[in-house]
PDB file of N, CA and C in Angstrom:
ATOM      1  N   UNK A   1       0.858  -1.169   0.000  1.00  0.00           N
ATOM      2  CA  UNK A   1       0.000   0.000   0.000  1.00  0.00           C
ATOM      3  C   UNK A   1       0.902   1.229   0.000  1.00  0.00           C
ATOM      4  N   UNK A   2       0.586   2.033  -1.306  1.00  0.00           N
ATOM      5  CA  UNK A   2       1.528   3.221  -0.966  1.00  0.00           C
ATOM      6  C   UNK A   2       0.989   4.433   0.251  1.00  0.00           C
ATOM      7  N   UNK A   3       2.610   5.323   0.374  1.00  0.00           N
ATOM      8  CA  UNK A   3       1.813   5.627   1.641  1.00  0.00           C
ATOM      9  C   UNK A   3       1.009   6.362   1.558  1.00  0.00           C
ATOM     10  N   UNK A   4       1.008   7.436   0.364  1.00  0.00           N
ATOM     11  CA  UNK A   4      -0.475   7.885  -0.032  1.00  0.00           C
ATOM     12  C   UNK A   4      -1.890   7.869   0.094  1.00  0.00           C
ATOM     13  N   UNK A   5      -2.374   6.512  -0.192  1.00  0.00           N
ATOM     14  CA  UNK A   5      -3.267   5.995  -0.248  1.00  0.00           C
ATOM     15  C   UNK A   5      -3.611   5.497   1.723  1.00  0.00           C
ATOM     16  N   UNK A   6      -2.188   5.285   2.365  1.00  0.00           N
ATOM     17  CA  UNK A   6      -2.403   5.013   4.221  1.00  0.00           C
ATOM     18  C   UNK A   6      -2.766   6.619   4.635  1.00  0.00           C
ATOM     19  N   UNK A   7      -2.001   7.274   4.146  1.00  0.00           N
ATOM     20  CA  UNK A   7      -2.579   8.434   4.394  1.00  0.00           C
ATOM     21  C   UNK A   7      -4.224   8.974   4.524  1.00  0.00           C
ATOM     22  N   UNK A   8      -4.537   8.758   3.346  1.00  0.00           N
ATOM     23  CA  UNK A   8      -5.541   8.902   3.004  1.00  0.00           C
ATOM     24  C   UNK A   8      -6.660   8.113   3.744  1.00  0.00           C
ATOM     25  N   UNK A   9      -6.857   7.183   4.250  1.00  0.00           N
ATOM     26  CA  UNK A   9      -7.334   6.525   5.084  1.00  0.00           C
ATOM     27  C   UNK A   9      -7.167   6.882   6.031  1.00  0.00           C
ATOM     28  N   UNK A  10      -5.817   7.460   6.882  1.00  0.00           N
ATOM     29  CA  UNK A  10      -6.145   7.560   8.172  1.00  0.00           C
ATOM     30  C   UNK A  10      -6.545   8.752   8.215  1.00  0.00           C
ATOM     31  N   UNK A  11      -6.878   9.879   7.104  1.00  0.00           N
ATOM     32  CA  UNK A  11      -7.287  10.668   7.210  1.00  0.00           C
ATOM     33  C   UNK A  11      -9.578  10.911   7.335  1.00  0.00           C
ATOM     34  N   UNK A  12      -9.509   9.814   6.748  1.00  0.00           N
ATOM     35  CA  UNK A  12     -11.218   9.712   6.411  1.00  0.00           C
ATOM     36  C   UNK A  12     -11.456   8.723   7.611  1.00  0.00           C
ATOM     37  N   UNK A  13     -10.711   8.078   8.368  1.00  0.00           N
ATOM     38  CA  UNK A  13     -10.737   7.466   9.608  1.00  0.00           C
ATOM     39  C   UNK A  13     -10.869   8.428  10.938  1.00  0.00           C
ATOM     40  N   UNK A  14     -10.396   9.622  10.419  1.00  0.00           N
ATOM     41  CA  UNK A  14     -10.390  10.257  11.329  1.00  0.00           C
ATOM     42  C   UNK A  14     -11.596  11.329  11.823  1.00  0.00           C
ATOM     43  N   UNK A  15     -11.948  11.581  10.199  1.00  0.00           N
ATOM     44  CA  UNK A  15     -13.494  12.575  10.147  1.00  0.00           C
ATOM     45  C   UNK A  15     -14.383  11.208  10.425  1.00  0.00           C
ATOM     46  N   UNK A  16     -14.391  10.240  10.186  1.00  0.00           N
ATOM     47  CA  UNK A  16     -15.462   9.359  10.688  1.00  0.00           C
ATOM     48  C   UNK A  16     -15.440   9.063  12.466  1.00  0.00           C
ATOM     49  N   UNK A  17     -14.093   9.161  12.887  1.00  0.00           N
ATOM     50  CA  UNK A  17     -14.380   9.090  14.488  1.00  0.00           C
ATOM     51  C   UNK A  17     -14.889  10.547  15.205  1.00  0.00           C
ATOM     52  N   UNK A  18     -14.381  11.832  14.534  1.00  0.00           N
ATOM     53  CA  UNK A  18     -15.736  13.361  15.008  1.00  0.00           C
ATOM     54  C   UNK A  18     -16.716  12.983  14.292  1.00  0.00           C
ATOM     55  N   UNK A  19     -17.059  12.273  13.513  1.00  0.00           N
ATOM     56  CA  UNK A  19     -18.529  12.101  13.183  1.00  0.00           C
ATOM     57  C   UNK A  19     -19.468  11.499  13.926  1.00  0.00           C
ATOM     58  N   UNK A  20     -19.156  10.226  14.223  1.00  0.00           N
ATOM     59  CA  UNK A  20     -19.706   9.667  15.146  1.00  0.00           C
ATOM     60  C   UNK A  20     -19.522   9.625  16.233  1.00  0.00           C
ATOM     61  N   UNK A  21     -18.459  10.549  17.029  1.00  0.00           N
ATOM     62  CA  UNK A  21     -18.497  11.524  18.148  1.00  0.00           C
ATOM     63  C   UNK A  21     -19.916  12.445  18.258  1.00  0.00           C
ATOM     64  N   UNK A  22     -19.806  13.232  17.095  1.00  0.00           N
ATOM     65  CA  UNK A  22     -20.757  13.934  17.277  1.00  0.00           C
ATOM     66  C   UNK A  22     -22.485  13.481  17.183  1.00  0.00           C
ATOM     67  N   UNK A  23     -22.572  12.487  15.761  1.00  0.00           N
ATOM     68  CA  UNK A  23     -23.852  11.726  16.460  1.00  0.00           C
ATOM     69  C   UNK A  23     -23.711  10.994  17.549  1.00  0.00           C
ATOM     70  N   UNK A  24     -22.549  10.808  18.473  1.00  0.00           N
ATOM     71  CA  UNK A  24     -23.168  10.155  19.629  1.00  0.00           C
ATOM     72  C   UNK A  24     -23.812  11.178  20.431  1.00  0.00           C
ATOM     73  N   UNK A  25     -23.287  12.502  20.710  1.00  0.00           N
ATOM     74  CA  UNK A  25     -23.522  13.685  21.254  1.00  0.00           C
ATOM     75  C   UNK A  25     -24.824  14.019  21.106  1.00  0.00           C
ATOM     76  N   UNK A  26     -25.510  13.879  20.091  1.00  0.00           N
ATOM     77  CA  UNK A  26     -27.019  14.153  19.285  1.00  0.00           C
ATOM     78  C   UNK A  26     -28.061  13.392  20.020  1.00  0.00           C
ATOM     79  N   UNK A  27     -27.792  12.195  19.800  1.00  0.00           N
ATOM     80  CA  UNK A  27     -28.354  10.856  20.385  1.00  0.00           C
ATOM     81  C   UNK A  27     -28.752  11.353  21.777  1.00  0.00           C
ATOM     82  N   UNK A  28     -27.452  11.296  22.544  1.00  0.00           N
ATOM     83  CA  UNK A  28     -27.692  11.664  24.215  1.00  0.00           C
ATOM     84  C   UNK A  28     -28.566  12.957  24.291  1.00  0.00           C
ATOM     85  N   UNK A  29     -28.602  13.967  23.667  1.00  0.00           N
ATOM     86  CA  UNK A  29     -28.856  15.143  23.725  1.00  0.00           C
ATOM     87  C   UNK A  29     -30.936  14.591  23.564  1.00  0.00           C
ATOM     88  N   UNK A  30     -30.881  13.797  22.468  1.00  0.00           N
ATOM     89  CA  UNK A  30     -32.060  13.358  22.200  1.00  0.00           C
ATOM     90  C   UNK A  30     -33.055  12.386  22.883  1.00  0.00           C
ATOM     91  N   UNK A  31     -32.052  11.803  24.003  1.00  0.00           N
ATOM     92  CA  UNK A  31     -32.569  10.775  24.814  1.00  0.00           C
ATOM     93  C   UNK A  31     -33.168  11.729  26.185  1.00  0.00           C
ATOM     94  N   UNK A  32     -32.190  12.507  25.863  1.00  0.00           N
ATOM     95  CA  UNK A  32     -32.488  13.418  27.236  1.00  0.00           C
ATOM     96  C   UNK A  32     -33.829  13.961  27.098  1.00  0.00           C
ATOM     97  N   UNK A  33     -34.164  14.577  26.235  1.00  0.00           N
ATOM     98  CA  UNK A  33     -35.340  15.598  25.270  1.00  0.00           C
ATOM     99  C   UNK A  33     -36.608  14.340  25.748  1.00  0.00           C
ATOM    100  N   UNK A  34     -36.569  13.377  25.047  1.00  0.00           N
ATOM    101  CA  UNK A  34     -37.452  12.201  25.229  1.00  0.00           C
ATOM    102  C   UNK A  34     -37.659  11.926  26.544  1.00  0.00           C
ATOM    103  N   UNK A  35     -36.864  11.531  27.516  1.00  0.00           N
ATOM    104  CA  UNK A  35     -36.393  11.504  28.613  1.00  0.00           C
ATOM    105  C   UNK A  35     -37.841  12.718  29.024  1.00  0.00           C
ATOM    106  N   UNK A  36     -37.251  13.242  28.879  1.00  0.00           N
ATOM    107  CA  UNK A  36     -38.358  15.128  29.557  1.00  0.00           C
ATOM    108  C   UNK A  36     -39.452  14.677  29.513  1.00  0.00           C
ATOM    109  N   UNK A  37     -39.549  14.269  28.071  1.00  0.00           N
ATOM    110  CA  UNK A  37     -41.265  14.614  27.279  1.00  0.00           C
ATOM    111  C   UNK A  37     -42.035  13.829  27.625  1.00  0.00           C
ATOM    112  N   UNK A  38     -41.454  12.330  28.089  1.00  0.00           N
ATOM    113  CA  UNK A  38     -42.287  11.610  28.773  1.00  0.00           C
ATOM    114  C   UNK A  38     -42.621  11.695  30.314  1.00  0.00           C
ATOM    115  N   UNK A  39     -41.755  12.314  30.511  1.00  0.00           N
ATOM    116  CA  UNK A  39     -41.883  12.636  32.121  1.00  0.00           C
ATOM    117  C   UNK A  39     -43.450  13.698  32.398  1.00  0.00           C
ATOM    118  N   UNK A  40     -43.168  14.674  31.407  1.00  0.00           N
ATOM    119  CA  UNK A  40     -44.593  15.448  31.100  1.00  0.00           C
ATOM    120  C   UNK A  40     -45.748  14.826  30.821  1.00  0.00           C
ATOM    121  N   UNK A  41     -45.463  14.037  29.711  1.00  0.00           N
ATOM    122  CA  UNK A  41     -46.765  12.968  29.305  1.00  0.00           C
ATOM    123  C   UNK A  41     -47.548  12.391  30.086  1.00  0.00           C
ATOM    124  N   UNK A  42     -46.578  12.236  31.387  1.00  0.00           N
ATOM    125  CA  UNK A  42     -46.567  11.083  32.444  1.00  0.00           C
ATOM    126  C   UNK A  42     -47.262  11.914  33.321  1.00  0.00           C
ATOM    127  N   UNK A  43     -46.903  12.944  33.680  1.00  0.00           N
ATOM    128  CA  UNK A  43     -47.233  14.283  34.491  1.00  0.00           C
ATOM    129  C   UNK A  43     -49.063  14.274  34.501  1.00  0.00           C
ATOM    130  N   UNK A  44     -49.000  14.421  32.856  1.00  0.00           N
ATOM    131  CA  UNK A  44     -50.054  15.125  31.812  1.00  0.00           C
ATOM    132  C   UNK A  44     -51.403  14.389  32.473  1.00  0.00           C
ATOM    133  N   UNK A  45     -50.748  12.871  32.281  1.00  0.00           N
ATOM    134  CA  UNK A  45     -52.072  11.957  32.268  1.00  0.00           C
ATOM    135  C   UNK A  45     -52.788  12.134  33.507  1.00  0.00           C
ATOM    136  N   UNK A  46     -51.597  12.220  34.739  1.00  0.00           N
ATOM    137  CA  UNK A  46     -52.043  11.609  36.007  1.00  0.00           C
ATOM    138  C   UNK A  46     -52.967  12.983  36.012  1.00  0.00           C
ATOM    139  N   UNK A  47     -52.482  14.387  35.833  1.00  0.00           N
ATOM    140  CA  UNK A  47     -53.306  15.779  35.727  1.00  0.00           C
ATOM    141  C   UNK A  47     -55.019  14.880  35.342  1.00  0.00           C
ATOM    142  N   UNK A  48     -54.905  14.563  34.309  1.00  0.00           N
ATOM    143  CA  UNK A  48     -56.290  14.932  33.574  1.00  0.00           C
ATOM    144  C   UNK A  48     -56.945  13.653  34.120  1.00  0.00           C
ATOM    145  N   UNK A  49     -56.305  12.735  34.535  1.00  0.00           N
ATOM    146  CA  UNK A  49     -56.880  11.362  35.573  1.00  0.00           C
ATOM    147  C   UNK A  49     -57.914  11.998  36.661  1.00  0.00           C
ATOM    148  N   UNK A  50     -57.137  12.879  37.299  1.00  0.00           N
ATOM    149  CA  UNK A  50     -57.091  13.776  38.564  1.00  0.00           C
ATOM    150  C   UNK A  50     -58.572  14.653  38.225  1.00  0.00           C
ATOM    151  N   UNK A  51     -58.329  15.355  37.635  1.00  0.00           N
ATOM    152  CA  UNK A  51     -59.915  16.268  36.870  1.00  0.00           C
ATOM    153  C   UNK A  51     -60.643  15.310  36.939  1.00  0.00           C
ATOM    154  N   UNK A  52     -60.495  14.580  35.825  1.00  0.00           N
ATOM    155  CA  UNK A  52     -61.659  13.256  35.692  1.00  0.00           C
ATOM    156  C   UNK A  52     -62.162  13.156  36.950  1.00  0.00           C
ATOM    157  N   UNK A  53     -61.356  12.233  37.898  1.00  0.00           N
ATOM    158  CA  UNK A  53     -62.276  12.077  39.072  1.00  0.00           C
ATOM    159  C   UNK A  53     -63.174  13.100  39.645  1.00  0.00           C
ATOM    160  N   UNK A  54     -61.707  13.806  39.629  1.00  0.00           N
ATOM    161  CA  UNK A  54     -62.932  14.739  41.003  1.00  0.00           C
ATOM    162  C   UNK A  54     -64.101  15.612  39.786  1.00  0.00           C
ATOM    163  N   UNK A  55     -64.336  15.590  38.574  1.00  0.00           N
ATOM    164  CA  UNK A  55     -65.575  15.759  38.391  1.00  0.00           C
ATOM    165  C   UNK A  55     -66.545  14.900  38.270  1.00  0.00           C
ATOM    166  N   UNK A  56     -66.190  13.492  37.749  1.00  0.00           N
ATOM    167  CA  UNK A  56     -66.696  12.164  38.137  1.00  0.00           C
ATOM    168  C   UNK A  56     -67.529  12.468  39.608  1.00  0.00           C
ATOM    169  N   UNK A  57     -66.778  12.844  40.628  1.00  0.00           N
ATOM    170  CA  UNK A  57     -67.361  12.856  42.343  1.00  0.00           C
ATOM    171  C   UNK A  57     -68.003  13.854  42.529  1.00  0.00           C
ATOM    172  N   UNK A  58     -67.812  14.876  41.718  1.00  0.00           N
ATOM    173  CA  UNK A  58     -68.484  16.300  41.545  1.00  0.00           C
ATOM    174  C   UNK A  58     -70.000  15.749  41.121  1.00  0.00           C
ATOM    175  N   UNK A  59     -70.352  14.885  39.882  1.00  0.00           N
ATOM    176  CA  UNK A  59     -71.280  14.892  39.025  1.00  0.00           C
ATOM    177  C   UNK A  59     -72.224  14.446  40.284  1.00  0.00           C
ATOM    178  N   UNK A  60     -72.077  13.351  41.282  1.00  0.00           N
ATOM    179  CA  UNK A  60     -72.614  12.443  41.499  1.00  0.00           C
ATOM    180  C   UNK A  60     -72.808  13.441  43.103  1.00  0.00           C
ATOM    181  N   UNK A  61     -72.340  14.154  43.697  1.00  0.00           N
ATOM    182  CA  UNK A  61     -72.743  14.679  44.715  1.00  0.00           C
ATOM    183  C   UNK A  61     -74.016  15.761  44.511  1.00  0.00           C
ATOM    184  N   UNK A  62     -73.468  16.505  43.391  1.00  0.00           N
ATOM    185  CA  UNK A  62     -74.581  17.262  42.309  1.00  0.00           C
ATOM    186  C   UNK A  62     -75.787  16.657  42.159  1.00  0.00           C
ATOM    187  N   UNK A  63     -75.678  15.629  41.639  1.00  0.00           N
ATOM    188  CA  UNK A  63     -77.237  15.036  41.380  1.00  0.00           C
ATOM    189  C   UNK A  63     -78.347  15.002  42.326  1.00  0.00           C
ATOM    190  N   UNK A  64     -79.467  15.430  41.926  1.00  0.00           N
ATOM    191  CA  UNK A  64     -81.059  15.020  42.417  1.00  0.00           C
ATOM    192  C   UNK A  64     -81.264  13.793  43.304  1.00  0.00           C
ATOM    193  N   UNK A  65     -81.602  13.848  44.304  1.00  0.00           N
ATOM    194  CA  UNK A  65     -82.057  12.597  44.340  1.00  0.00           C
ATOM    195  C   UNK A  65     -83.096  11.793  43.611  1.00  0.00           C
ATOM    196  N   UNK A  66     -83.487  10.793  43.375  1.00  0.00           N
ATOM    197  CA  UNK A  66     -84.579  10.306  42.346  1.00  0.00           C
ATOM    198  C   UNK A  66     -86.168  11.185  42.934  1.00  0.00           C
ATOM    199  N   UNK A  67     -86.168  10.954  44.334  1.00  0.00           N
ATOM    200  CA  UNK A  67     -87.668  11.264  44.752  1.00  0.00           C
ATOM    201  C   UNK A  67     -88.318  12.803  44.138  1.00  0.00           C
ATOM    202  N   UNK A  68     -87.402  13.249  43.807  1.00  0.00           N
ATOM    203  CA  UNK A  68     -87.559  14.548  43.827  1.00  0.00           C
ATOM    204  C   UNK A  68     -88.414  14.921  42.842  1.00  0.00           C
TER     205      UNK A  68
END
């Protein structure tokens, strides 16, 4: 192999290891983001669980009795 051509390789060896440096960087950055969003989601549900009931318990204290 001339050395040209080793050259040349360890040169495109080398933009491929900051490359996938940097998509690893992306990735984490993106897990984190996800990471969040479900934590909110998670947040979100138990929120609107929460409403639900207590208007669920709302409806039913509200109501008429039948005799009426």
């Amino acid at each position: 192999m001339s050395e040209d051509r080793l050259i040349e390789i360890e040169i495109k060896l080398s933009h491929q290891e900051v490359t996938v440096e940097e998509l690893n960087q992306v990735v984490c950055q993106q897990q984190k983001k996800i990471d969040h969003l479900e934590a909110i989601c998670e947040a979100l549900i138990r929120h609107v669980k929460e409403l639900s009931d207590g208007a669920a318990e709302q409806r039913t204290t509200n109501e008429t009795p039948p005799h009426y």
